[in-house]
Protein backbone atom coordinates (compact mmCIF):
# COMPACT_ATOMS: atom_id res chain seq x y z
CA UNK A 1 -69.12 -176.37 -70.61
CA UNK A 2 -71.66 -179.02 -71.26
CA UNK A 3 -70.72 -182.62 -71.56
CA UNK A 4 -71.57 -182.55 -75.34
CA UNK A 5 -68.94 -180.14 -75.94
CA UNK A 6 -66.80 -183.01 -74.86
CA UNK A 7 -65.25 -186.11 -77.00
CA UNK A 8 -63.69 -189.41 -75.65
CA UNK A 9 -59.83 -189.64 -76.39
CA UNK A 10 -59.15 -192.71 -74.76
CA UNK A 11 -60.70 -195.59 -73.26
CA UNK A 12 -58.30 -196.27 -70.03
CA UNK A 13 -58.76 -199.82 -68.53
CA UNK A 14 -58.78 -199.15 -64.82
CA UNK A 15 -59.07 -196.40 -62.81
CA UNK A 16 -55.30 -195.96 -62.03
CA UNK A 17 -54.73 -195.42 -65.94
CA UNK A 18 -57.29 -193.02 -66.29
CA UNK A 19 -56.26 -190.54 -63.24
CA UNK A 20 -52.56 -190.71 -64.32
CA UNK A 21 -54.05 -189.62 -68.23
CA UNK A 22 -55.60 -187.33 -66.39
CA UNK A 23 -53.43 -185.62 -64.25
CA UNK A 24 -51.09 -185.72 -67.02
CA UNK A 25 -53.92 -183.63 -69.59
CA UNK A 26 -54.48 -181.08 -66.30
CA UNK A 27 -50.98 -180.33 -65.92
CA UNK A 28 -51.08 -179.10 -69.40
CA UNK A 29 -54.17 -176.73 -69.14
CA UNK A 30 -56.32 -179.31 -70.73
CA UNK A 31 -59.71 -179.89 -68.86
CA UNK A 32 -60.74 -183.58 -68.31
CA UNK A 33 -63.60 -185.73 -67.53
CA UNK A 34 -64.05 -188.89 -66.66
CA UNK A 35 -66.87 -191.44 -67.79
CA UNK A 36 -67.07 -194.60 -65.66
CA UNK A 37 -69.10 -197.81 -66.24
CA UNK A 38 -71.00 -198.10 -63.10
CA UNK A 39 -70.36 -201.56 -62.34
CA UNK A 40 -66.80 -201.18 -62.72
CA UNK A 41 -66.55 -198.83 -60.43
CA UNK A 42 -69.27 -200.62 -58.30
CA UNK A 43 -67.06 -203.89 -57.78
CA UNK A 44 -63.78 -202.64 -59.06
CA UNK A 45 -64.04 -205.20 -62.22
CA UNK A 46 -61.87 -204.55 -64.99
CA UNK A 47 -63.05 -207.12 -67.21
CA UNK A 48 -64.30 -207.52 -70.81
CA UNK A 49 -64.86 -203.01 -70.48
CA UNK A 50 -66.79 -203.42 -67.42
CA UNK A 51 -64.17 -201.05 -65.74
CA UNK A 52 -63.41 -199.02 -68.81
CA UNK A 53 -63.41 -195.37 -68.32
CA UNK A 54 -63.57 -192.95 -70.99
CA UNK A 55 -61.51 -189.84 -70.79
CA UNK A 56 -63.04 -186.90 -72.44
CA UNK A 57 -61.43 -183.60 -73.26
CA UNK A 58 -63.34 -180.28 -75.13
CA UNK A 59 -63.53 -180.88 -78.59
CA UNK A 60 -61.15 -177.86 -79.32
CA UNK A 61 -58.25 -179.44 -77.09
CA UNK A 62 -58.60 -183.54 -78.80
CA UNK A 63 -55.37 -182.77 -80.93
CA UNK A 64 -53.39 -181.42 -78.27
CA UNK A 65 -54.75 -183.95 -76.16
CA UNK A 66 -53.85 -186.97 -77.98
CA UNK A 67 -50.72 -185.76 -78.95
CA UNK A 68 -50.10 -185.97 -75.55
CA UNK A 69 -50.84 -188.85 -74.00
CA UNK A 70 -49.85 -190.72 -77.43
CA UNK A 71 -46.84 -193.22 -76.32
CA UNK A 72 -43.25 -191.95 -77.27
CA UNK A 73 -41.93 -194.01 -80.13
CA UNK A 74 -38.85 -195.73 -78.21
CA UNK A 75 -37.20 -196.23 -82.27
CA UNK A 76 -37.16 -192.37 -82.71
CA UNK A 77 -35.80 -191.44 -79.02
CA UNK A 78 -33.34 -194.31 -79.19
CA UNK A 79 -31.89 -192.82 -82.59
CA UNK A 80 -32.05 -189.39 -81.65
CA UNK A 81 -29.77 -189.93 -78.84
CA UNK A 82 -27.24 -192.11 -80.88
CA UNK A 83 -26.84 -188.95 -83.83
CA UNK A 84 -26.66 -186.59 -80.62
């Protein structure tokens, strides 16, 4: 696969984000890559999107992918488990 065939899903701030998102997206079958800005990674800065790394997924796994990563709404959980 070529790196057009690719589309950015998330823009993690830090390199520890952007591992976990992608372990997470492997686990799943999903194949990941992982843009850095040089001088982030350079200097470890994480500041103003110096150290912003875009995580990019094939553009026929982006649903699947951000459905995914996308953070649990605590409201739904938290009422599910009260009408359980």
């Amino acid at each position: 696969m070529r790196q057009k065939d690719f589309e950015v899903i998330h823009i993690a701030q830090g390199e520890l984000e952007a591992n976990v998102i992608k372990s997470h997206l492997e686990s799943e079958g999903i194949p990941v890559l992982l843009e850095y800005e040089s001088i982030g990674r350079i200097y470890g800065i994480t500041v103003d999107g110096l150290g912003m790394i875009k995580v990019l997924v094939p553009t026929k796994f982006v649903d699947e992918a951000k459905q995914i990563i996308e953070p649990q709404d605590l409201d739904k959980l938290n009422n599910n488990e009260s009408n359980s």
